[in-house]
N, C-alpha and C. Protein backbone atom coordinates (compact mmCIF):
# COMPACT_ATOMS: atom_id res chain seq x y z
N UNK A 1 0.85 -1.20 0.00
CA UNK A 1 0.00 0.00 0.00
C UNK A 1 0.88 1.24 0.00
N UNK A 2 2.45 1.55 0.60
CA UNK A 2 2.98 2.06 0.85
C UNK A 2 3.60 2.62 -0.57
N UNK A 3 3.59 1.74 -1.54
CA UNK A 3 4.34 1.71 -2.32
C UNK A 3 3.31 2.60 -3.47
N UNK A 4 1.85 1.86 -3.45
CA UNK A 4 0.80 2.52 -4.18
C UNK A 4 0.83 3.72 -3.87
N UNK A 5 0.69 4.10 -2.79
CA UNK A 5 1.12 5.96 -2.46
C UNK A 5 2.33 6.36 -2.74
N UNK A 6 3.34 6.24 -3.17
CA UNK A 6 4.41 6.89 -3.41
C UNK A 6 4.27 6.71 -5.33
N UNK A 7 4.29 5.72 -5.99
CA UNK A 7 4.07 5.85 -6.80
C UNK A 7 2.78 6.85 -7.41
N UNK A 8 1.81 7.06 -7.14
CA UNK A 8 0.89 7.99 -6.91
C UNK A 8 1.56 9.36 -7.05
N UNK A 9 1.96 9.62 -5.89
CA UNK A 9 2.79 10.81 -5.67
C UNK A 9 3.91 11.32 -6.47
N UNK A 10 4.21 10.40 -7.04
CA UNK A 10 5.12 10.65 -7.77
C UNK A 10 4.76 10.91 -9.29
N UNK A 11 3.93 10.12 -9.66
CA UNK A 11 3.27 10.82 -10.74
C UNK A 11 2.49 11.48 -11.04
N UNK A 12 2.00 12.03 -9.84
CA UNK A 12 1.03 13.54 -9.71
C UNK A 12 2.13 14.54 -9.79
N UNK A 13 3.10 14.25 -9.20
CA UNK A 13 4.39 15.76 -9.30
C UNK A 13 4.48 15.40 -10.81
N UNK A 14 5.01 14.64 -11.50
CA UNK A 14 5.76 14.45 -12.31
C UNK A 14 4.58 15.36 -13.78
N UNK A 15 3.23 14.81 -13.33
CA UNK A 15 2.71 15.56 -14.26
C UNK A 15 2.61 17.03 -13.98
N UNK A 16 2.44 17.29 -12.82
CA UNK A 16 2.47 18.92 -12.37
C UNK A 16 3.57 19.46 -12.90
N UNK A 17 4.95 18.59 -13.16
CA UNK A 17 6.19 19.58 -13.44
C UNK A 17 5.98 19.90 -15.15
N UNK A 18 4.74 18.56 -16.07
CA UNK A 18 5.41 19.05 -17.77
C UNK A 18 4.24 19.74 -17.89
N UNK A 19 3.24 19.69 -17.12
CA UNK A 19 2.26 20.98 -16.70
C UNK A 19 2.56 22.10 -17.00
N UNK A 20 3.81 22.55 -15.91
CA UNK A 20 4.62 23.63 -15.85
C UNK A 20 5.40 24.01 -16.90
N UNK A 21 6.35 23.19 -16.72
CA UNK A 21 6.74 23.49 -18.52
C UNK A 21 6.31 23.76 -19.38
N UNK A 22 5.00 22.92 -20.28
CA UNK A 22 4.65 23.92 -21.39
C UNK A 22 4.01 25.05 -20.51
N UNK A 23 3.33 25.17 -19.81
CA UNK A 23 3.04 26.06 -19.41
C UNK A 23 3.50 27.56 -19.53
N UNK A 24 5.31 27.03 -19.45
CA UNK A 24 6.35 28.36 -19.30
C UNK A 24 7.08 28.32 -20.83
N UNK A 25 6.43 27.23 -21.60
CA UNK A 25 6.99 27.33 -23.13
C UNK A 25 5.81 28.13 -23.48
N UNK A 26 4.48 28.09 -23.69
CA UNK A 26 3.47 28.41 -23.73
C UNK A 26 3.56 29.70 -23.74
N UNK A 27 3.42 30.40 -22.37
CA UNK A 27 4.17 32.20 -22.13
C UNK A 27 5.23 32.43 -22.87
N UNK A 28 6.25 32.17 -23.00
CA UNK A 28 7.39 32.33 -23.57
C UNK A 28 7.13 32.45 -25.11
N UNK A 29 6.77 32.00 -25.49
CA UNK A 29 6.53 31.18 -27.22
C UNK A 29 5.03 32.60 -27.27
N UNK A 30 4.39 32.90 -26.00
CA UNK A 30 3.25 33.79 -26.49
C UNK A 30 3.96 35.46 -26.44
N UNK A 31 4.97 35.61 -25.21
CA UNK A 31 5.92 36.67 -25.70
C UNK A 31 6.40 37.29 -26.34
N UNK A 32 7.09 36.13 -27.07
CA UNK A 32 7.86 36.55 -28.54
C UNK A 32 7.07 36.95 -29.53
N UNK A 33 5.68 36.12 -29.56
CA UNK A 33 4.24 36.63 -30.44
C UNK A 33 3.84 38.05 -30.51
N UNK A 34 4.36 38.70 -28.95
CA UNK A 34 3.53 39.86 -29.08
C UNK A 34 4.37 40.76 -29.57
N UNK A 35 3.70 42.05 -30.52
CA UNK A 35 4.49 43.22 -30.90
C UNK A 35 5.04 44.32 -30.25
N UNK A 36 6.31 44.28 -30.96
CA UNK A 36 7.25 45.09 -30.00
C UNK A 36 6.60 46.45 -29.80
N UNK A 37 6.86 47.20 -29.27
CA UNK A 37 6.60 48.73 -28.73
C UNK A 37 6.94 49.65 -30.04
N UNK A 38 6.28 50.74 -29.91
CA UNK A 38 6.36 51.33 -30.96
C UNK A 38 7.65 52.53 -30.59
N UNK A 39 8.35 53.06 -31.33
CA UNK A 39 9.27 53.84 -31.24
C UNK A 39 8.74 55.60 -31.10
N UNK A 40 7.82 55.16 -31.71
CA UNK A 40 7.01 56.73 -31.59
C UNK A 40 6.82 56.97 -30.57
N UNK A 41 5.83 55.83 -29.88
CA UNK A 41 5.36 56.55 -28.41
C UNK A 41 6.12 56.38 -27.16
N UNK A 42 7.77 55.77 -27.45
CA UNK A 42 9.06 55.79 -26.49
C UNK A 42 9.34 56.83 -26.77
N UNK A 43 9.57 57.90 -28.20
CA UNK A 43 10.61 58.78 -28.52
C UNK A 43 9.90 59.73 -27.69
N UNK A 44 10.91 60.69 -26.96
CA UNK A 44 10.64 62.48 -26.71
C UNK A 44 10.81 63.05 -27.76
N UNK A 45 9.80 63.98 -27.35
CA UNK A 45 10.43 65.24 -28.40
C UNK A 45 10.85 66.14 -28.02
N UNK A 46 12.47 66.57 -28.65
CA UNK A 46 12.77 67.75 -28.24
C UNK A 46 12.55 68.93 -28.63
N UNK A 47 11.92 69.69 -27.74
CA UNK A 47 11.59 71.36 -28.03
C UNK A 47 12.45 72.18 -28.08
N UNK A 48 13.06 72.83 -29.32
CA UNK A 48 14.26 73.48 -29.59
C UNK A 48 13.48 75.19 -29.44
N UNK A 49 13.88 76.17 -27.86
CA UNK A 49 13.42 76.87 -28.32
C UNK A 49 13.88 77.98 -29.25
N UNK A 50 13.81 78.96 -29.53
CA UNK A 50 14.49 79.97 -30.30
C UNK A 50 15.53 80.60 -30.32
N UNK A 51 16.18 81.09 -30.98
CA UNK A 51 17.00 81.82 -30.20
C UNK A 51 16.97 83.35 -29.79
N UNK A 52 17.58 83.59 -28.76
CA UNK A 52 17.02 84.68 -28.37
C UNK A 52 17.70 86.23 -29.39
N UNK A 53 16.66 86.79 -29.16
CA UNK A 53 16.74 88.26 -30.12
C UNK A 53 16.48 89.27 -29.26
N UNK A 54 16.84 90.54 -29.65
CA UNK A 54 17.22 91.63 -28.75
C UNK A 54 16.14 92.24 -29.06
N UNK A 55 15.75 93.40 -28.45
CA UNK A 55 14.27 93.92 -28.19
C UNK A 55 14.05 94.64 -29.65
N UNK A 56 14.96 94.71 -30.10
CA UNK A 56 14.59 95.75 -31.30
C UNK A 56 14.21 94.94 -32.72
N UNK A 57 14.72 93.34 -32.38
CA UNK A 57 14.46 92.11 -33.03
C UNK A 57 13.32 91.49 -33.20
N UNK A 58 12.72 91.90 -31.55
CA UNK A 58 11.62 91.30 -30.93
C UNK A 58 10.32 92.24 -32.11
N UNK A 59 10.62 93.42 -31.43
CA UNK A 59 9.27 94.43 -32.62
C UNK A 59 9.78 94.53 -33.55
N UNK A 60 10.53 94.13 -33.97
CA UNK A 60 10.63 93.80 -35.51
C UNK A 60 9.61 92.48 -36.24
N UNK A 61 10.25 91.52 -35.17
CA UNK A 61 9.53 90.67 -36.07
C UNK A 61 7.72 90.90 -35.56
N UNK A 62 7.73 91.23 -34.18
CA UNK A 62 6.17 91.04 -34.60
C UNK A 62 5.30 92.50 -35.45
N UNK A 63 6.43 93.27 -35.65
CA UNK A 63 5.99 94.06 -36.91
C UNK A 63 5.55 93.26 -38.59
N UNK A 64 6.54 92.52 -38.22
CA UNK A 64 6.26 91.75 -39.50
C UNK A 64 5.43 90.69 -39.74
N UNK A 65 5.00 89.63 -38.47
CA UNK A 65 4.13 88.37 -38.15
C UNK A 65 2.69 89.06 -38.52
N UNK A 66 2.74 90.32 -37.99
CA UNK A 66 0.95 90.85 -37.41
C UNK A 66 0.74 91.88 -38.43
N UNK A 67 0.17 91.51 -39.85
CA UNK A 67 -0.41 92.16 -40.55
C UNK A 67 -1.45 93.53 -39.92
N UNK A 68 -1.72 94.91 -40.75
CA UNK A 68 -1.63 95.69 -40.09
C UNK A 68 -2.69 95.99 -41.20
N UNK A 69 -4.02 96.49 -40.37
CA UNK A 69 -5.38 96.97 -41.72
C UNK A 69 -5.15 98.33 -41.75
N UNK A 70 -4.76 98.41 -42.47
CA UNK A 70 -5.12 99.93 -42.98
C UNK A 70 -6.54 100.19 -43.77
N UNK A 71 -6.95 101.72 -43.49
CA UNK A 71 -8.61 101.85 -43.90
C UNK A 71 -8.30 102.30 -45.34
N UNK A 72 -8.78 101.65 -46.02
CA UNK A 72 -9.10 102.49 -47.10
C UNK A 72 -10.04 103.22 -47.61
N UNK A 73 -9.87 104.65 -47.79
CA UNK A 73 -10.53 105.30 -47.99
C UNK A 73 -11.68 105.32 -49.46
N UNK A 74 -12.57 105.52 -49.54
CA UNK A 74 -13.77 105.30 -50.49
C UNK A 74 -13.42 106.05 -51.68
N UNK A 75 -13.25 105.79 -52.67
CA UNK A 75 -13.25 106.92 -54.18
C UNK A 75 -14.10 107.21 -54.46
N UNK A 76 -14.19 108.17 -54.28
CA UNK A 76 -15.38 108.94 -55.37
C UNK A 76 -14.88 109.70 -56.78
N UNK A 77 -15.74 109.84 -57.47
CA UNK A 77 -15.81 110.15 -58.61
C UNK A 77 -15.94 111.81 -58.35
N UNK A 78 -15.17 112.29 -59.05
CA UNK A 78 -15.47 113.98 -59.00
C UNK A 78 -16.41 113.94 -60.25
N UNK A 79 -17.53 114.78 -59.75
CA UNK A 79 -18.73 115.09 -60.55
C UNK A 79 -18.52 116.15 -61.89
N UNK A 80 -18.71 115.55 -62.60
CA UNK A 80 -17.89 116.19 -64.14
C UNK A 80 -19.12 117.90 -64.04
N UNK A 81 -18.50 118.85 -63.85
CA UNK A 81 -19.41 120.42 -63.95
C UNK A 81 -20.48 120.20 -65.55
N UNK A 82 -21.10 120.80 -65.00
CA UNK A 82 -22.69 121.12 -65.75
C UNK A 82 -22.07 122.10 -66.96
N UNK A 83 -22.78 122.11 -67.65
CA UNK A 83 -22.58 123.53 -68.53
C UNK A 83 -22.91 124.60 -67.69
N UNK A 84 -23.88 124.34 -66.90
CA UNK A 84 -24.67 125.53 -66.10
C UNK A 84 -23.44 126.21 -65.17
N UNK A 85 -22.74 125.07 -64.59
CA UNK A 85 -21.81 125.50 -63.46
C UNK A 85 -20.72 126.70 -64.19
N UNK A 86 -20.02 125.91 -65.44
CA UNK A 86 -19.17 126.19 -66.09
C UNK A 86 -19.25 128.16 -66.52
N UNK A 87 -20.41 128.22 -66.81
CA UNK A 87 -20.67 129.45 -67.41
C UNK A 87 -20.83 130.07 -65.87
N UNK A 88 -21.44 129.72 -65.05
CA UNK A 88 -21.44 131.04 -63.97
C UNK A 88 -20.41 131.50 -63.03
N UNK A 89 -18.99 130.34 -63.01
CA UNK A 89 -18.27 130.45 -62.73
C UNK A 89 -17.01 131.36 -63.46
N UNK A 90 -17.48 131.38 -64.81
CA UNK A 90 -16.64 131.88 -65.87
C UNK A 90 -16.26 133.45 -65.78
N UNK A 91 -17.43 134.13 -65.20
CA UNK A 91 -17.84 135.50 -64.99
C UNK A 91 -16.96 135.94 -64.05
N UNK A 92 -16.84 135.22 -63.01
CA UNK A 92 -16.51 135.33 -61.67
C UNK A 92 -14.54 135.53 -61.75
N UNK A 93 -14.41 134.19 -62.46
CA UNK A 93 -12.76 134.70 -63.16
C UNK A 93 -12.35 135.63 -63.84
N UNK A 94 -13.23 135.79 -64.90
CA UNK A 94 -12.65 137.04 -65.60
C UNK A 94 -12.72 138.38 -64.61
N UNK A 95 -13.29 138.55 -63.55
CA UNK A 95 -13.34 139.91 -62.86
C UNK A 95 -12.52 139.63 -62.17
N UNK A 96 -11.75 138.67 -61.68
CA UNK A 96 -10.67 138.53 -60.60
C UNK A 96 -9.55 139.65 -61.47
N UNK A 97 -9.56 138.95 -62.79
CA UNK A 97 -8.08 139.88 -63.53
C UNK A 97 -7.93 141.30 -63.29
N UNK A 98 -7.63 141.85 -62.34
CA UNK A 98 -7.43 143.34 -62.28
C UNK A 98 -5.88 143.78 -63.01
N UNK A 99 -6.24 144.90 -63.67
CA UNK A 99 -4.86 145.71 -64.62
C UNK A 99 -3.51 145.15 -63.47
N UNK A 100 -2.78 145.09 -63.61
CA UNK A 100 -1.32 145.08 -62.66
C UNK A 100 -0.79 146.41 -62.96
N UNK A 101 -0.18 147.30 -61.96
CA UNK A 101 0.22 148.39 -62.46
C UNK A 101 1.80 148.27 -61.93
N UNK A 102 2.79 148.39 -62.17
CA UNK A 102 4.09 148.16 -62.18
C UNK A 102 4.61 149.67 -61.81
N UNK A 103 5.24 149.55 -61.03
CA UNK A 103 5.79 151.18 -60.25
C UNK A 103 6.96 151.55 -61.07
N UNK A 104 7.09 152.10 -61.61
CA UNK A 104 7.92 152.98 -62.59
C UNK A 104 9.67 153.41 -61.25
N UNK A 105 10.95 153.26 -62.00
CA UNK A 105 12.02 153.48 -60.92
C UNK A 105 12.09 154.77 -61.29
N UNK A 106 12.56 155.50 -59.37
CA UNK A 106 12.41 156.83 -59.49
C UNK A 106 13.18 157.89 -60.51
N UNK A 107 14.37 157.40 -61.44
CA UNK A 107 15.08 157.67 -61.94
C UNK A 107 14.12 157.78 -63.47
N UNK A 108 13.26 157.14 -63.43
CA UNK A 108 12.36 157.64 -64.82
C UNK A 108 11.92 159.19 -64.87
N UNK A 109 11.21 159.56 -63.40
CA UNK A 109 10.49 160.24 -63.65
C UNK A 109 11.58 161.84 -63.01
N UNK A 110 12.39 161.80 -63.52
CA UNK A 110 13.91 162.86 -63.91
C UNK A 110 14.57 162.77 -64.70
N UNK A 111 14.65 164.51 -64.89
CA UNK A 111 15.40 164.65 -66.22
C UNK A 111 16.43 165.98 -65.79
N UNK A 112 17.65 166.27 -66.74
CA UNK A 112 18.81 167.14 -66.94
C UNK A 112 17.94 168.33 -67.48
N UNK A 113 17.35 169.43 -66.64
CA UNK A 113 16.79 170.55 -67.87
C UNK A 113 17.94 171.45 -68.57
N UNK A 114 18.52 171.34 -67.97
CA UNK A 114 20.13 171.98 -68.40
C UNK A 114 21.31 171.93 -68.08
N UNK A 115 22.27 172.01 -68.57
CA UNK A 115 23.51 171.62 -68.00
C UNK A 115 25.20 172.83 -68.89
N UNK A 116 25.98 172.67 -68.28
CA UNK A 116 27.42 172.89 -68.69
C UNK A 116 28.44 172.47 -67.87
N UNK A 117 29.34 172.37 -68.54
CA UNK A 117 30.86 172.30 -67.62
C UNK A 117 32.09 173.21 -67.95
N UNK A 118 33.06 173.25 -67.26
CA UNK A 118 33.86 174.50 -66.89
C UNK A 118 35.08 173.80 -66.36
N UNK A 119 36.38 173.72 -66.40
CA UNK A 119 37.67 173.25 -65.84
C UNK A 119 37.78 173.87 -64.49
N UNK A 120 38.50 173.22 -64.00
CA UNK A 120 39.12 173.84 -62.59
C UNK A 120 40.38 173.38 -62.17
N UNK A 121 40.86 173.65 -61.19
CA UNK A 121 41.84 172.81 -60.59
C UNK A 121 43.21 172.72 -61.78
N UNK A 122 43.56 174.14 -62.36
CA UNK A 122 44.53 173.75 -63.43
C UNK A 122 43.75 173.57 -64.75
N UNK A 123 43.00 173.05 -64.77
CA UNK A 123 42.31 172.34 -66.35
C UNK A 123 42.49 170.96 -65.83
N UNK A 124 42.73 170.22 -64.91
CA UNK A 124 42.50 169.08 -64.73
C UNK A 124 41.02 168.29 -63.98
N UNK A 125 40.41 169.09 -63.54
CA UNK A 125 38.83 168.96 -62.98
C UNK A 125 38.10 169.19 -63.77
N UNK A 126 36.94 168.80 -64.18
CA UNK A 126 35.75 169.03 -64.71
C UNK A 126 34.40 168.93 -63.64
N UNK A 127 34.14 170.59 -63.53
CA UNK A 127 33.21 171.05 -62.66
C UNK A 127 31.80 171.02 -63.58
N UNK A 128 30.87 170.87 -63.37
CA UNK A 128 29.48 170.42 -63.50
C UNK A 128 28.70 171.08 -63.21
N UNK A 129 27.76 172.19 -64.16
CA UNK A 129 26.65 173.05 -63.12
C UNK A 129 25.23 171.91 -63.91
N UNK A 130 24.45 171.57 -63.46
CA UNK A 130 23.12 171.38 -63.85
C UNK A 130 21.63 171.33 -63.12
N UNK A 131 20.87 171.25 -63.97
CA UNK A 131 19.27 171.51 -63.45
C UNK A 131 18.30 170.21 -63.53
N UNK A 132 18.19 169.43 -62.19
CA UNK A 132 17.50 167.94 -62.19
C UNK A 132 15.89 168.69 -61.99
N UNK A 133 14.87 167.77 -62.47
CA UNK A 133 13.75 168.14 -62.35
C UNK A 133 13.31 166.96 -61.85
N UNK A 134 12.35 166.90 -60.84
CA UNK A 134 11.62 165.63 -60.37
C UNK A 134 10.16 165.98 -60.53
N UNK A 135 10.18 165.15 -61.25
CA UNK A 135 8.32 164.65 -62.00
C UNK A 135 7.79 163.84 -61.21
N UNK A 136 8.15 162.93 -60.16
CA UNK A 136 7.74 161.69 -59.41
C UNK A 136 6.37 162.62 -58.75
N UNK A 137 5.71 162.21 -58.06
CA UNK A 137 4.72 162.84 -57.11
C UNK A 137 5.43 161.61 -55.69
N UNK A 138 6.72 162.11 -55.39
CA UNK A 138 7.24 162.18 -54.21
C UNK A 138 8.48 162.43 -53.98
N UNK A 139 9.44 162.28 -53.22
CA UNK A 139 10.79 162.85 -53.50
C UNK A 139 11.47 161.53 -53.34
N UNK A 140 12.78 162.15 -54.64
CA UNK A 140 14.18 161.35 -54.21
C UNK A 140 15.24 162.07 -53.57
N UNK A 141 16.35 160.96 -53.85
CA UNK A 141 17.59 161.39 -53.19
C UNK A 141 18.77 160.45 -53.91
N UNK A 142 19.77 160.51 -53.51
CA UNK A 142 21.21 160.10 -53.81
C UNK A 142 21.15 159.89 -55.57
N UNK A 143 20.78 161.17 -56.39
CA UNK A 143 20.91 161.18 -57.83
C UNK A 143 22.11 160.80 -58.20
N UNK A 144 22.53 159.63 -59.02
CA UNK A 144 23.72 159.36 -59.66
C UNK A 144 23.97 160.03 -61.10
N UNK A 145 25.02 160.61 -61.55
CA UNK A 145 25.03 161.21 -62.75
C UNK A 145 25.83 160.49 -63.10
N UNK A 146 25.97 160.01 -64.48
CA UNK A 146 27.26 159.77 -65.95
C UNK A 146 27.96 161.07 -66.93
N UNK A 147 29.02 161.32 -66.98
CA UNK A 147 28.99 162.47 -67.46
C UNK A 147 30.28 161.33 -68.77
N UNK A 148 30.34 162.09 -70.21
CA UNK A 148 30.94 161.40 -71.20
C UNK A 148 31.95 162.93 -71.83
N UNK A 149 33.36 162.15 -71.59
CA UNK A 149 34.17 163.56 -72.56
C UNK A 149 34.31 163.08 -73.60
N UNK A 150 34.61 164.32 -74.58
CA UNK A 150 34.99 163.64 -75.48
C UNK A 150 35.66 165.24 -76.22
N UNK A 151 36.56 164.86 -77.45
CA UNK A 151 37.10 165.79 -78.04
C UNK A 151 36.77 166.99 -78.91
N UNK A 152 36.83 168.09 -79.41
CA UNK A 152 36.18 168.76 -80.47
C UNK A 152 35.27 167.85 -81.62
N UNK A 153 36.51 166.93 -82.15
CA UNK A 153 35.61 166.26 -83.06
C UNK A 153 34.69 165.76 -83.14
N UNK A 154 34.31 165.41 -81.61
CA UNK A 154 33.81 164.00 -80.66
C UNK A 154 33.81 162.85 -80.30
N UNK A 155 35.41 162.95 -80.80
CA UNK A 155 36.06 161.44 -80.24
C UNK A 155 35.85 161.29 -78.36
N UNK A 156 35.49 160.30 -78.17
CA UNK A 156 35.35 160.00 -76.81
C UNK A 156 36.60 159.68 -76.10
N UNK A 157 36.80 160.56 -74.93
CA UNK A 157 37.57 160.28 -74.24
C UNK A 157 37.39 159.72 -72.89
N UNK A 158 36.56 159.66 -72.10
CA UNK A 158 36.54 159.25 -71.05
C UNK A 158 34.93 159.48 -70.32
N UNK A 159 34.69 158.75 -68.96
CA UNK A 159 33.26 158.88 -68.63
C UNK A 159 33.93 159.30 -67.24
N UNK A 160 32.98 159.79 -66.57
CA UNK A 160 33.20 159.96 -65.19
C UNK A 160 31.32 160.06 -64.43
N UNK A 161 31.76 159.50 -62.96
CA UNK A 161 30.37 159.23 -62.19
C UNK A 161 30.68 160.40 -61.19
N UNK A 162 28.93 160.90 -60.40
CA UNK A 162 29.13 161.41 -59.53
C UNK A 162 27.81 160.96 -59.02
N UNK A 163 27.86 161.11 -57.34
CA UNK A 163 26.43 160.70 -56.92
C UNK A 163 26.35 161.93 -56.16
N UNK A 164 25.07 162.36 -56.59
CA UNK A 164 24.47 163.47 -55.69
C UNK A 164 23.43 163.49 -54.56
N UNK A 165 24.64 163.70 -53.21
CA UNK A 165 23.61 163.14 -52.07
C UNK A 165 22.56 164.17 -51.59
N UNK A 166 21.79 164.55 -52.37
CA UNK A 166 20.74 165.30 -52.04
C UNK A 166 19.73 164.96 -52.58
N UNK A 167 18.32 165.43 -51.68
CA UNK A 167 16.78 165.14 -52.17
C UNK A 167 16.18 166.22 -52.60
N UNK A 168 15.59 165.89 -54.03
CA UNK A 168 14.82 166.93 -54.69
C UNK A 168 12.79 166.27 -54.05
N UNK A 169 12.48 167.44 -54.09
CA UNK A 169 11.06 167.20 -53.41
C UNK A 169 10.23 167.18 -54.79
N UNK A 170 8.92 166.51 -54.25
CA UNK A 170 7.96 165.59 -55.30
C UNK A 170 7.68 167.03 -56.61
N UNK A 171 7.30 166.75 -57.88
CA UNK A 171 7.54 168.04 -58.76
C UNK A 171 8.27 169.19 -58.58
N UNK A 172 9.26 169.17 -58.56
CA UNK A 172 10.09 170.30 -58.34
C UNK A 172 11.39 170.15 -58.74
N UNK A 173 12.06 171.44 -58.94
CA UNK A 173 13.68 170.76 -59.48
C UNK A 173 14.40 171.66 -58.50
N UNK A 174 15.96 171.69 -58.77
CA UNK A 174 16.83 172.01 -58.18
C UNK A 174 18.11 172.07 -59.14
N UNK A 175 18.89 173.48 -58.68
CA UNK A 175 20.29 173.54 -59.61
C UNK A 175 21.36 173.21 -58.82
N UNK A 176 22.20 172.60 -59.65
CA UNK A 176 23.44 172.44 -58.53
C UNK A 176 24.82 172.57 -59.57
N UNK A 177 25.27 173.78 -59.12
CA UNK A 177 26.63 174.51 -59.52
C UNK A 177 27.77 173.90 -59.41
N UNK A 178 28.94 173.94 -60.29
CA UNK A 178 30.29 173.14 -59.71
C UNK A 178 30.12 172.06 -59.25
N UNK A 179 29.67 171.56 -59.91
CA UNK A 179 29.68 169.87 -59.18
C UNK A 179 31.46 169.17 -59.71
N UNK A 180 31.99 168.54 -58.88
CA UNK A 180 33.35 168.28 -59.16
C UNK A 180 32.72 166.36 -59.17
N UNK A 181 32.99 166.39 -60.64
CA UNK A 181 32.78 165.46 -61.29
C UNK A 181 33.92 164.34 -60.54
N UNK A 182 35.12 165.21 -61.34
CA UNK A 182 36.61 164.38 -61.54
C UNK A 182 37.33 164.74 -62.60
N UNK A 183 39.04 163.87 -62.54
CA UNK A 183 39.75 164.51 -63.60
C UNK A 183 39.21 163.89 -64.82
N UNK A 184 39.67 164.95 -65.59
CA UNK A 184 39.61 164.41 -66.86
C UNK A 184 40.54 164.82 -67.86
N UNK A 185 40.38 164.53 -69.57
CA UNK A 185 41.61 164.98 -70.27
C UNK A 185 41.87 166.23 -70.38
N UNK A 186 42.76 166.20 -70.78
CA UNK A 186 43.45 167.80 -71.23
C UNK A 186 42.64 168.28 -72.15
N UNK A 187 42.53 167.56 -73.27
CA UNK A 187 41.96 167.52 -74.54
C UNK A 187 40.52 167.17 -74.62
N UNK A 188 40.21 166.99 -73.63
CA UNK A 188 38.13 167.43 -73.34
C UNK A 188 37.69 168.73 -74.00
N UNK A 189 37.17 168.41 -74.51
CA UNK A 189 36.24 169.51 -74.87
C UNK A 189 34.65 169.76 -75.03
N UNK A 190 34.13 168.84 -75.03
CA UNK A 190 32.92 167.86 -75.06
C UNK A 190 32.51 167.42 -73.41
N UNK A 191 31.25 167.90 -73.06
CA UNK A 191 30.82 166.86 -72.22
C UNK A 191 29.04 166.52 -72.37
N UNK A 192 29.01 165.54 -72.14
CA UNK A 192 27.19 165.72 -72.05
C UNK A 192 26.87 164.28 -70.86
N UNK A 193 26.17 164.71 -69.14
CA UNK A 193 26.08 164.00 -68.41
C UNK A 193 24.37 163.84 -68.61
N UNK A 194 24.36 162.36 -68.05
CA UNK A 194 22.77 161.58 -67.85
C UNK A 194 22.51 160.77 -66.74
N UNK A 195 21.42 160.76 -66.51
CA UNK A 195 20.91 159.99 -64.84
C UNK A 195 21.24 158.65 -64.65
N UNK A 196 21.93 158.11 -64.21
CA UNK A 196 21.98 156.55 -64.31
C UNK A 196 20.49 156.21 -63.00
N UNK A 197 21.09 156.35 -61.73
CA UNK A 197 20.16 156.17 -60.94
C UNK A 197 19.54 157.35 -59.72
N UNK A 198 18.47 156.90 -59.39
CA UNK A 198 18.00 157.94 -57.83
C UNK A 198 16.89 156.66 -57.23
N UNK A 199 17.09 157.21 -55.89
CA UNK A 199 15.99 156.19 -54.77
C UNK A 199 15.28 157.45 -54.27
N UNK A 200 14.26 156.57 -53.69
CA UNK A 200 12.96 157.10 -53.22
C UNK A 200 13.41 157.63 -52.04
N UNK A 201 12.79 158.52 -51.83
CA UNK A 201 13.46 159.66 -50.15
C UNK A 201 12.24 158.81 -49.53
């Protein structure tokens, strides 16, 4: 009987152990079956952030990221004028044109009513008497004269200037004697002086 129980026992383990075995071939063999892991959902991702930019970089670029509305304004059509407009406006221009009147220089309105010259100084001066008339309706002053020599024949010899610092009053004239021109030739014999310029007193 002793023997019936051990044999028993022994082949109850013995099957429990190839039990086990496939059991652990079984798992093993179903292991290898299953699919490996995916690489995607092991991998990290690395977040590379930017690099950094200096403030003037910074509004720069989001000057440039962030589009910017500008309004645009509506066109209109300029309304082409009427005949009607055209003509009543027409009137209105032509009366704007007033004459322009242009001020005449004070040296126009004077003249030499008479004149001579006379030597001095040796015969080397030529003294100057003459008679300015002022026509202006106001007065000048600092009359410039040209005076021209020239010879018997009337060969020209020389010019000479004088400015006369005095004011003749509005229509009225004035004589002025010996005026000392300047030298001139020996051989002058000829003179005849004219206004170059005068200003307004």
């Amino acid at each position: 009987m002793a023997m019936g129980i051990g044999r028993w026992s022994f082949r109850g383990l013995g099957a429990k152990l190839v039990l086990l075995a496939v059991l652990a071939i079984v798992g093993f063999a179903g292991w290898l079956l299953l699919p490996n892991p995916s690489d995607a959902d092991n991998k990290t991702v690395a977040v590379v952030s930017p690099p950094l930019t200096s403030a003037q970089d910074v509004v720069w670029l989001e000057k440039a990221t962030v589009p910017t509305e500008q309004p645009v304004a509506p066109v209109e059509q300029a309304a082409a004028p009427s005949d009607d407009t055209v003509d009543d406006e027409a009137p209105a221009a032509a009366s704007t044109n007033e004459p322009f009147t242009v001020e005449r220089d004070p040296v126009d309105g004077m003249k030499i009513s008479r004149q001579f010259w006379r030597r001095g100084g040796l015969g080397s001066k030529a003294l100057v008497t003459l008679t300015l008339r002022n026509s202006n309706r106001y007065a000048v002053k600092d009359i410039e004269i040209a005076c021209a020599f020239a010879r018997a024949d009337g060969t020209h010899l020389t010019d000479r200037r004088r400015v006369i610092s005095d004011t003749i009053n509005m229509k009225s004239r004035k004589t002025y004697a010996g005026v000392l021109v300047g030298f001139v030739n020996i051989n002058a014999n000829k003179a005849k002086c004219s206004l170059v310029t005068a200003s307004r007193a």
